[in-house]
Protein backbone atom coordinates (compact mmCIF):
# COMPACT_ATOMS: atom_id res chain seq x y z
CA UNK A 1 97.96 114.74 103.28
CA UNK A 2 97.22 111.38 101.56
CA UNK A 3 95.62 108.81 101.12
CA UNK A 4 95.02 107.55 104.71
CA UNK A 5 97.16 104.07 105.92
CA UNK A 6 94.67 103.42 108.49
CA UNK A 7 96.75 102.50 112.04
CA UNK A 8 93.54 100.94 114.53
CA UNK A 9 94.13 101.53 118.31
CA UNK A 10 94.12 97.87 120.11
CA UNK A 11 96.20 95.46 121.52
CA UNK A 12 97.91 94.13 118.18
CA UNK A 13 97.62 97.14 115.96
CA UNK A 14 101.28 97.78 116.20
CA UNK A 15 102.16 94.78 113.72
CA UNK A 16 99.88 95.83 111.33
CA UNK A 17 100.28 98.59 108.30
CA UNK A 18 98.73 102.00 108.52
CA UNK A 19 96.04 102.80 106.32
CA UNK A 20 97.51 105.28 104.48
CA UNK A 21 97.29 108.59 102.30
CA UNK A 22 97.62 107.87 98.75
CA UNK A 23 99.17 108.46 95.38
CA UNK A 24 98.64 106.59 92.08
CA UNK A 25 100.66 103.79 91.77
CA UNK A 26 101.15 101.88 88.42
CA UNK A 27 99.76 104.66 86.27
CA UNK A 28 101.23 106.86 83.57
CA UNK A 29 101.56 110.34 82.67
CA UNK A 30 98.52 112.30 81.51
CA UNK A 31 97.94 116.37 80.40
CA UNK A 32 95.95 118.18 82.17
CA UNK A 33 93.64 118.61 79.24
CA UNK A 34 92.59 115.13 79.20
CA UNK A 35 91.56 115.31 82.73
CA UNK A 36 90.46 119.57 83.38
CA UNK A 37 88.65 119.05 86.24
CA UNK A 38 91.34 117.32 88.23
CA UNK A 39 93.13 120.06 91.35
CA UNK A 40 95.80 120.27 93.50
CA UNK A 41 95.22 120.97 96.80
CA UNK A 42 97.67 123.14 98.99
CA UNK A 43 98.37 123.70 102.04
CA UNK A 44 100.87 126.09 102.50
CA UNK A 45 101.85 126.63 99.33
CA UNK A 46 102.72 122.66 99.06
CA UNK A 47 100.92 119.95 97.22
CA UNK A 48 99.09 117.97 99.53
CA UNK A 49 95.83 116.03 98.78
CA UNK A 50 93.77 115.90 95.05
CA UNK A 51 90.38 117.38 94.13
CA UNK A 52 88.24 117.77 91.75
CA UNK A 53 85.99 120.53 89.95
CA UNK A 54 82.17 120.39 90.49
CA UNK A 55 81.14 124.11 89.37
CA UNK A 56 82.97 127.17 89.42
CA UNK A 57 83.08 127.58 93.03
CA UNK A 58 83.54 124.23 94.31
CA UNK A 59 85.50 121.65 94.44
CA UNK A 60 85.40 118.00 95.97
CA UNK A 61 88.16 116.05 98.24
CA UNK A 62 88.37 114.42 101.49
CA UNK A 63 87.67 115.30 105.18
CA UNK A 64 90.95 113.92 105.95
CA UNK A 65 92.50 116.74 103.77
CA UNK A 66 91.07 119.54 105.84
CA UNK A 67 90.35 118.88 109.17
CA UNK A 68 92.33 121.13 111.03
CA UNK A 69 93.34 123.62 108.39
CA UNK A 70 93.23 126.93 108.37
CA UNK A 71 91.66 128.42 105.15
CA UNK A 72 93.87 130.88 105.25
CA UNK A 73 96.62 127.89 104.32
CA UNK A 74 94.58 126.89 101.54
CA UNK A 75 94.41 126.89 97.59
CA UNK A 76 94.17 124.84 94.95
CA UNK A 77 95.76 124.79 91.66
CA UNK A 78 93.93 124.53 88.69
CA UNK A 79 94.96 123.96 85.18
CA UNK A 80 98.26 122.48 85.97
CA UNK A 81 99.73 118.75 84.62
CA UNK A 82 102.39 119.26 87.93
CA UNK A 83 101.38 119.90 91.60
CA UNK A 84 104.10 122.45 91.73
CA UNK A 85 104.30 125.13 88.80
CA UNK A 86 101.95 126.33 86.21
CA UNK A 87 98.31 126.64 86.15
CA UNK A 88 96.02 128.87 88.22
CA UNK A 89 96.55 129.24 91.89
CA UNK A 90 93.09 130.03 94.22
CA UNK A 91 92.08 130.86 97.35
CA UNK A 92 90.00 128.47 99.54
CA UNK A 93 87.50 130.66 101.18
CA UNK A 94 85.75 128.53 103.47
CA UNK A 95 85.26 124.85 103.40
CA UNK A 96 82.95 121.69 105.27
CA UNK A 97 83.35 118.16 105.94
CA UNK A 98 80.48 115.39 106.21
CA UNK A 99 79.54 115.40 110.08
CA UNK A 100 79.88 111.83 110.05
CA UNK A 101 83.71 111.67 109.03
CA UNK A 102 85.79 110.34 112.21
CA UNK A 103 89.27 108.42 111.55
CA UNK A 104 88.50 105.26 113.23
CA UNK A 105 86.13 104.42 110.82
CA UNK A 106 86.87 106.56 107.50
CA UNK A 107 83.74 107.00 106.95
CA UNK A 108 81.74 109.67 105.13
CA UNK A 109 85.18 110.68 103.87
CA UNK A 110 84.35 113.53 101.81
CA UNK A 111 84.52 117.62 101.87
CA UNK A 112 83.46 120.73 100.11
CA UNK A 113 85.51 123.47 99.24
CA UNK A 114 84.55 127.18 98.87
CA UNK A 115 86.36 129.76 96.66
CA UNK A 116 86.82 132.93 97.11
CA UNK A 117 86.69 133.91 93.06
CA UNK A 118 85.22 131.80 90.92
CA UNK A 119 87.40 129.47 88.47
CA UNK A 120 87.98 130.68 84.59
CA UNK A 121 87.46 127.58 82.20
CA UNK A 122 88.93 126.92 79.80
CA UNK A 123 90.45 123.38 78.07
CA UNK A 124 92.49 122.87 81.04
CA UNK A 125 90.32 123.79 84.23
CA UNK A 126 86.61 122.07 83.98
CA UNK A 127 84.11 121.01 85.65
CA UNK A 128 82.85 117.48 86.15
CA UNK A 129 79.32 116.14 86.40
CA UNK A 130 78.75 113.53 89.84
CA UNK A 131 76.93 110.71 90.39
CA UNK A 132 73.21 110.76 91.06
CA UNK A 133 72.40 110.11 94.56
CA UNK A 134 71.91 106.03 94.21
CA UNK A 135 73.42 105.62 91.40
CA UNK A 136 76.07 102.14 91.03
CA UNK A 137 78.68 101.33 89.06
CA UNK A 138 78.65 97.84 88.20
CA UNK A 139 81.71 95.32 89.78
CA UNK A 140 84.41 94.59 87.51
CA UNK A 141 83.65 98.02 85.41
CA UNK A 142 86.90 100.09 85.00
CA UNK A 143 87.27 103.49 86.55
CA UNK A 144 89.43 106.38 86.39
CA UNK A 145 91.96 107.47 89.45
CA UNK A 146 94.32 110.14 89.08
CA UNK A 147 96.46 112.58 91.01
CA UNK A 148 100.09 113.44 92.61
CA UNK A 149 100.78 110.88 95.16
CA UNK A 150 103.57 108.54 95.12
CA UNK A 151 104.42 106.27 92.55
CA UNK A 152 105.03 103.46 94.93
CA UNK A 153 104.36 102.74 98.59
CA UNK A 154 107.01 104.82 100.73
CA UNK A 155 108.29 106.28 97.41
CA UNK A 156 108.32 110.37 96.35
CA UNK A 157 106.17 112.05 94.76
CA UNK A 158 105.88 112.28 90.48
CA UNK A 159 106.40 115.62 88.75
CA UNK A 160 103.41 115.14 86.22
CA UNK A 161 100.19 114.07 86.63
CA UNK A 162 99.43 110.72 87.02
CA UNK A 163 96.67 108.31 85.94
CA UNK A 164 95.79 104.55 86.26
CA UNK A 165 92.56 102.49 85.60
CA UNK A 166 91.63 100.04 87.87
CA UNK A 167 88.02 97.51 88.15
CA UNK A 168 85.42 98.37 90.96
CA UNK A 169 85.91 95.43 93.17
CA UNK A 170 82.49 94.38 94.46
CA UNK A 171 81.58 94.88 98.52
CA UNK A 172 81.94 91.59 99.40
CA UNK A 173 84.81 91.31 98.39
CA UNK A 174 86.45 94.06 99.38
CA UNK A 175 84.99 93.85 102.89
CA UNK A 176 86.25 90.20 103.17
CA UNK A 177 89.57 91.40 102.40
CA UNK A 178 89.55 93.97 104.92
CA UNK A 179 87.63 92.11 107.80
CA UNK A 180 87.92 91.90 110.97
CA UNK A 181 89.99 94.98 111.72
CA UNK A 182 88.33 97.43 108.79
CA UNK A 183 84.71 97.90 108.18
CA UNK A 184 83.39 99.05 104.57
CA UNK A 185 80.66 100.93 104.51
CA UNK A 186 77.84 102.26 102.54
CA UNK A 187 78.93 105.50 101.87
CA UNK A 188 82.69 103.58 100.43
CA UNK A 189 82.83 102.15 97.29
CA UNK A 190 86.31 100.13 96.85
CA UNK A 191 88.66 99.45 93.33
CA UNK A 192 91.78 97.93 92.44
CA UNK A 193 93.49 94.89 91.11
CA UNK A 194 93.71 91.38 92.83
CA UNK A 195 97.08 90.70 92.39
CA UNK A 196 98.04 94.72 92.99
CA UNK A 197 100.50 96.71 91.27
CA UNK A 198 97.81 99.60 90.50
CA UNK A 199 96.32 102.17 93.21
CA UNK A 200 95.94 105.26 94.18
CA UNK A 201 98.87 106.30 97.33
CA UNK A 202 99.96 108.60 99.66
CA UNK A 203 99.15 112.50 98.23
CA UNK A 204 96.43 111.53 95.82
CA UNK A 205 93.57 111.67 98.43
CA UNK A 206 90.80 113.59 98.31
CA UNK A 207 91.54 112.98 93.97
CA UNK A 208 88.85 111.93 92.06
CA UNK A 209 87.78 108.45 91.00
CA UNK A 210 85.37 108.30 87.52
CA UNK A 211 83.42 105.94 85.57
CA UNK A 212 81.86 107.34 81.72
CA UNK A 213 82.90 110.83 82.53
CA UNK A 214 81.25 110.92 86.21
CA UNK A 215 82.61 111.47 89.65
CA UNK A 216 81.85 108.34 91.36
CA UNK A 217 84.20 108.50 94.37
CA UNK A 218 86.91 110.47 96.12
CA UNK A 219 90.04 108.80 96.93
CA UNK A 220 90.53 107.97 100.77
CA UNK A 221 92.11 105.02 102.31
CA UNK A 222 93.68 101.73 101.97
CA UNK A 223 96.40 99.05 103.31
CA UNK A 224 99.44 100.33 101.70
CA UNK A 225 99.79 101.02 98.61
CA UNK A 226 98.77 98.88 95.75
CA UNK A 227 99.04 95.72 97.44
CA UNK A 228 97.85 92.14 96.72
CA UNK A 229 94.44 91.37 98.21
CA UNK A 230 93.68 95.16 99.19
CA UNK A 231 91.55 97.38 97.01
CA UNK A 232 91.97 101.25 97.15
CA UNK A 233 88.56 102.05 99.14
CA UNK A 234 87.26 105.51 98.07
CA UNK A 235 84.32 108.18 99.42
CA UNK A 236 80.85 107.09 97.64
CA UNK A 237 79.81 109.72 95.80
CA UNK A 238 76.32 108.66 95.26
CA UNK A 239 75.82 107.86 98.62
CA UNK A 240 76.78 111.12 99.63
CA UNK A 241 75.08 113.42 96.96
CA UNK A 242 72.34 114.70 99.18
CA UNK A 243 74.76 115.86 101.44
CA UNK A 244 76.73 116.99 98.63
CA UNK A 245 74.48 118.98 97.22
CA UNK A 246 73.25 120.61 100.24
CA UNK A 247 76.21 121.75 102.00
CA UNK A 248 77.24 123.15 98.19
CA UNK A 249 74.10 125.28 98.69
CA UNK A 250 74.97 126.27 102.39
CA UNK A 251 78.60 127.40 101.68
CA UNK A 252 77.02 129.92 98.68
CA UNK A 253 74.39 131.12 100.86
CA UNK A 254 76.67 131.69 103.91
CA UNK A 255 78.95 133.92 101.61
CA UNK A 256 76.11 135.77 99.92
CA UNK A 257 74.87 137.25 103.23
CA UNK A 258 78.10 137.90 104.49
CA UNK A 259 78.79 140.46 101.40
């Protein structure tokens, strides 16, 4: 899936650009080992959203990703600088999205993945440490997105991992850009460039955004890709810890007793 183009249901929608599912746009390419806890999510044996590594058993994306999907569709590959070859592949077990996720408002954007063995580490496949519920990154800071999705908007895929730093772009901003049709939230944090050129795109959702070595948001929706004006808005990971943390818990438990 990607990085949602967001298409809103009312009279004058149809003259207006999808939010869409993203890859990185404007980035470079970056080893696996500088970035171990970034995944590749499958559906079907084919690349289809990011994720990201929070302990051996778990990894992080977005609702969008999953919704839908049978588990029984679903891995991830760890370890790997291309979506397609290499690396470890693993079984998603189970997985949940936040309750308050719908797709007219993109909100809550975020999910938890279960595997069914847990991951080997090793300098390639890592875990990495989240945001404290509450915690902010300050506006203009740089941050961290990476993943598979195209390299421009409408354009294919890359064959190696891709990376790009772009400022958190304060709420005000970004909700001015966005206003009236799009709403940003509290549980959305948004980044990009003014004058464009760098974003995540289409097949990077659900990838992880980072500030000092910290998951600080999960990649979910925009206009386009990497245009003028429109920041990339992501899942707030801070905002969403509790939730996080508790559904993480859940997930264990529900496998434990099922053994």
């Amino acid at each position: 899936m990607y990085k949602v183009l967001l298409f809103v249901c009312i009279g004058y929608a149809a003259s207006i650009p999808l939010k869409e599912d993203t890859r990185i746009v404007g980035g470079e390419d970056v080893d696996i080992k500088e970035i171990p806890y970034q995944v590749s999510l499958l559906s079907r044996g084919r690349h289809m959203c990011g994720g990201a590594i929070i302990d051996t058993d778990l990894v992080i994306t977005a609702a969008h990703c999953v919704i839908g999907s049978s588990v029984k569709n679903l891995q991830i590959r760890a370890g790997s600088s291309s979506s397609q070859t290499g690396g470890e592949l693993y079984q998603v077990g189970d997985y949940a999205w936040n309750p308050d996720f719908t797709y007219n408002k993109m909100d809550s954007d975020i999910a938890i993945l279960w595997l069914t063995k847990p991951l080997e580490y090793s300098d390639s496949i890592a875990p990495i440490p989240m945001f404290d519920a509450g915690e902010e990154i300050q506006d203009g800071d740089i941050t961290v997105v990476s993943g598979w999705g195209n390299i421009r908007e409408g354009g294919g895929m890359p064959r190696t991992l891709q990376i790009v730093l772009v400022p958190k772009v304060s709420e005000e901003t970004c909700s001015a850009a966005y206003a009236p049709m799009y709403t940003i939230t509290p549980t959305m944090l948004c980044a990009g460039v003014p004058e464009g050129g760098k974003d995540a795109c289409q097949g990077d959702s659900g990838g992880p955004l980072v500030r000092d070595g910290k998951l600080a948001g999960v990649v979910s929706w925009g206009l386009g890709c990497a245009r003028p004006k429109y920041p990339g808005v992501y899942a707030k990971v801070s905002a969403l810890r509790q939730w996080i943390d508790d559904q993480s818990v859940k997930l264990r438990l529900t496998h434990i007793f099922r053994m």
